[in-house]
Protein backbone atom coordinates (compact mmCIF):
# COMPACT_ATOMS: atom_id res chain seq x y z
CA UNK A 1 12.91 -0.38 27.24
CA UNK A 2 13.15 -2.08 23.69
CA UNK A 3 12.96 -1.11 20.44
CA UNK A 4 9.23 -0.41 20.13
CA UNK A 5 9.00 1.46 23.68
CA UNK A 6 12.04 3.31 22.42
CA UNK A 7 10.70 4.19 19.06
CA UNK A 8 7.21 4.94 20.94
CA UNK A 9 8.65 7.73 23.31
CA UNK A 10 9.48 9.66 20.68
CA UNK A 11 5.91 10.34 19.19
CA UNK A 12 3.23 13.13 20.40
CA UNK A 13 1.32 11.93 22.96
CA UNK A 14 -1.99 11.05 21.42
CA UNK A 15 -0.13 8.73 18.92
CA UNK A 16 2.12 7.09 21.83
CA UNK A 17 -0.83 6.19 23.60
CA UNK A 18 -2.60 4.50 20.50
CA UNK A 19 0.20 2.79 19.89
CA UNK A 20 1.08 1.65 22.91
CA UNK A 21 -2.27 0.49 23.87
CA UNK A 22 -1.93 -2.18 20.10
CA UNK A 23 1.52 -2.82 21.81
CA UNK A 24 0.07 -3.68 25.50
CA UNK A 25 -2.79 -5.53 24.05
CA UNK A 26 -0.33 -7.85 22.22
CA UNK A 27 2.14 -8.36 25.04
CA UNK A 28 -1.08 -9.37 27.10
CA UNK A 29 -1.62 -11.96 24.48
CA UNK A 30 1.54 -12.76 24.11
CA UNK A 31 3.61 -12.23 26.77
CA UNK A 32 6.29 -14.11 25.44
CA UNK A 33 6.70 -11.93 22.49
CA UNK A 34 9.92 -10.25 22.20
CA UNK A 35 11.00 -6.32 21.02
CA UNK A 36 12.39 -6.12 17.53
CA UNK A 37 11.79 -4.98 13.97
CA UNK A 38 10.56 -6.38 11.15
CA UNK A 39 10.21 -5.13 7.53
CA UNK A 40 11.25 -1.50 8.91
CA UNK A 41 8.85 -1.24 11.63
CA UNK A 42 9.34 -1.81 15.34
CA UNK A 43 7.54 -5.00 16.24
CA UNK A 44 6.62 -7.72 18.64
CA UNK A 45 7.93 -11.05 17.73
CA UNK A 46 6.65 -14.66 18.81
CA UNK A 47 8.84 -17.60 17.63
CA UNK A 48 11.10 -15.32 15.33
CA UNK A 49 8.81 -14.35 13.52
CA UNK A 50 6.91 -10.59 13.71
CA UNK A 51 3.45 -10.53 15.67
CA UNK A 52 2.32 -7.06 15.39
CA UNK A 53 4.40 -3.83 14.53
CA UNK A 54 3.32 -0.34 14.79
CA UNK A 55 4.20 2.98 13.21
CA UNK A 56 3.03 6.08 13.08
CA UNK A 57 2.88 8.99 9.79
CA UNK A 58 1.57 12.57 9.25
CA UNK A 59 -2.05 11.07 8.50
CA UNK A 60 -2.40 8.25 10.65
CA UNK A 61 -1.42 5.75 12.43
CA UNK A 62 -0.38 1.73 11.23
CA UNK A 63 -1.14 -1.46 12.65
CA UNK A 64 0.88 -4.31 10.45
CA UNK A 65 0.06 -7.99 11.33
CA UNK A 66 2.31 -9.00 9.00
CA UNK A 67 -0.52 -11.08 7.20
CA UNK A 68 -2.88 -10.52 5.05
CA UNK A 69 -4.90 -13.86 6.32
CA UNK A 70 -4.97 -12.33 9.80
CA UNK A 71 -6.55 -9.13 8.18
CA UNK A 72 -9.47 -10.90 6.66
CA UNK A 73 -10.13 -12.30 9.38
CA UNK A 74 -11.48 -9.15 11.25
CA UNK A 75 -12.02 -7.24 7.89
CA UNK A 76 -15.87 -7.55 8.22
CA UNK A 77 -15.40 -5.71 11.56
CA UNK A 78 -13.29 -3.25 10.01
CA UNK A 79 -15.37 -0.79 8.25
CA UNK A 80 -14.66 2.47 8.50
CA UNK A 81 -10.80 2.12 8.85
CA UNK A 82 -8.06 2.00 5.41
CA UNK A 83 -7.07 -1.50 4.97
CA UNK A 84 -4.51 -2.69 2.83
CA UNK A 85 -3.07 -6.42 2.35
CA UNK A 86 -0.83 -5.87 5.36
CA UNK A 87 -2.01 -2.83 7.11
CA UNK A 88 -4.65 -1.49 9.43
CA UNK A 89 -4.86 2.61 9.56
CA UNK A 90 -6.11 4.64 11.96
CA UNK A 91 -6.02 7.86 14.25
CA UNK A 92 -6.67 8.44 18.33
CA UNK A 93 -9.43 9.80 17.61
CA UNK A 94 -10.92 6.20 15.62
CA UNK A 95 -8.98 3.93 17.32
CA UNK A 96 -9.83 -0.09 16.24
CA UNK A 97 -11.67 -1.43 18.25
CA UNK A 98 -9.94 -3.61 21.29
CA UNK A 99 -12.17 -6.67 20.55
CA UNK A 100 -11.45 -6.76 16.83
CA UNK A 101 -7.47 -5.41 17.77
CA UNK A 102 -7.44 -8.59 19.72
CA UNK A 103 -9.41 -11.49 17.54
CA UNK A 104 -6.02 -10.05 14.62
CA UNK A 105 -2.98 -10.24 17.01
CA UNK A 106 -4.88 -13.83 18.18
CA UNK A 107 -5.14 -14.45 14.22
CA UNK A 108 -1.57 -13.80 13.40
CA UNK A 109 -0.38 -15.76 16.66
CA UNK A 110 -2.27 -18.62 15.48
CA UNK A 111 -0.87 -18.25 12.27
CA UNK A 112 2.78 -18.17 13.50
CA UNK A 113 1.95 -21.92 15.76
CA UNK A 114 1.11 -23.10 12.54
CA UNK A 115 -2.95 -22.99 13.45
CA UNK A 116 -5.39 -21.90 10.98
CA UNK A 117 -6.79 -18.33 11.73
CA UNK A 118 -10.23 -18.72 10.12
């Protein structure tokens, strides 16, 4: 296990599983993406540089794409969850969507290959 499973096992079960699922989705997408951290958070990176990191608080739960481009391009399909420039929140029980979780991590991989993510 790496740094994200690691830092995954240690969270209540409903929160592990949201997680994990953002963390699975992004492996299947890129499956060359490596364990690590980035900016504080445990992360998946592609190239060096972070793809997706995860984290979890008292209130919710935090998807970072590390890019606010990525983010706007979902953040029409985003209503209903707290955005910020870097962050997607959300809980188990309003967990994003897997269409919309995977149209960001295929945003910020674009972004990372140097494609443009509109």
């Amino acid at each position: 296990m790496g740094s994200v499973d690691d830092t995954l096992a240690g969270l209540p079960e409903s929160e592990r599983a949201s997680l994990r699922h953002v963390i699975e989705v992004a492996r299947a997408i890129a499956p060359d993406a490596e364990d690590g951290v980035s900016y504080g958070v445990p992360a998946l990176r592609v190239a060096g540089k972070p793809l997706i990191g995860v984290s979890a608080s008292a209130t919710h739960l935090s998807v970072f794409p590390f890019s606010p481009a990525a983010i706007d391009s979902v953040r029409a399909r985003l209503g209903g969850f707290s955005l910020s420039k870097g962050t997607v929140r959300f809980t188990p029980d309003h967990p994003l969507p897997e269409d919309v979780l995977g149209d960001l991590i295929r945003a910020r991989l674009a972004e990372i290959a140097g494609r443009p993510t509109g």
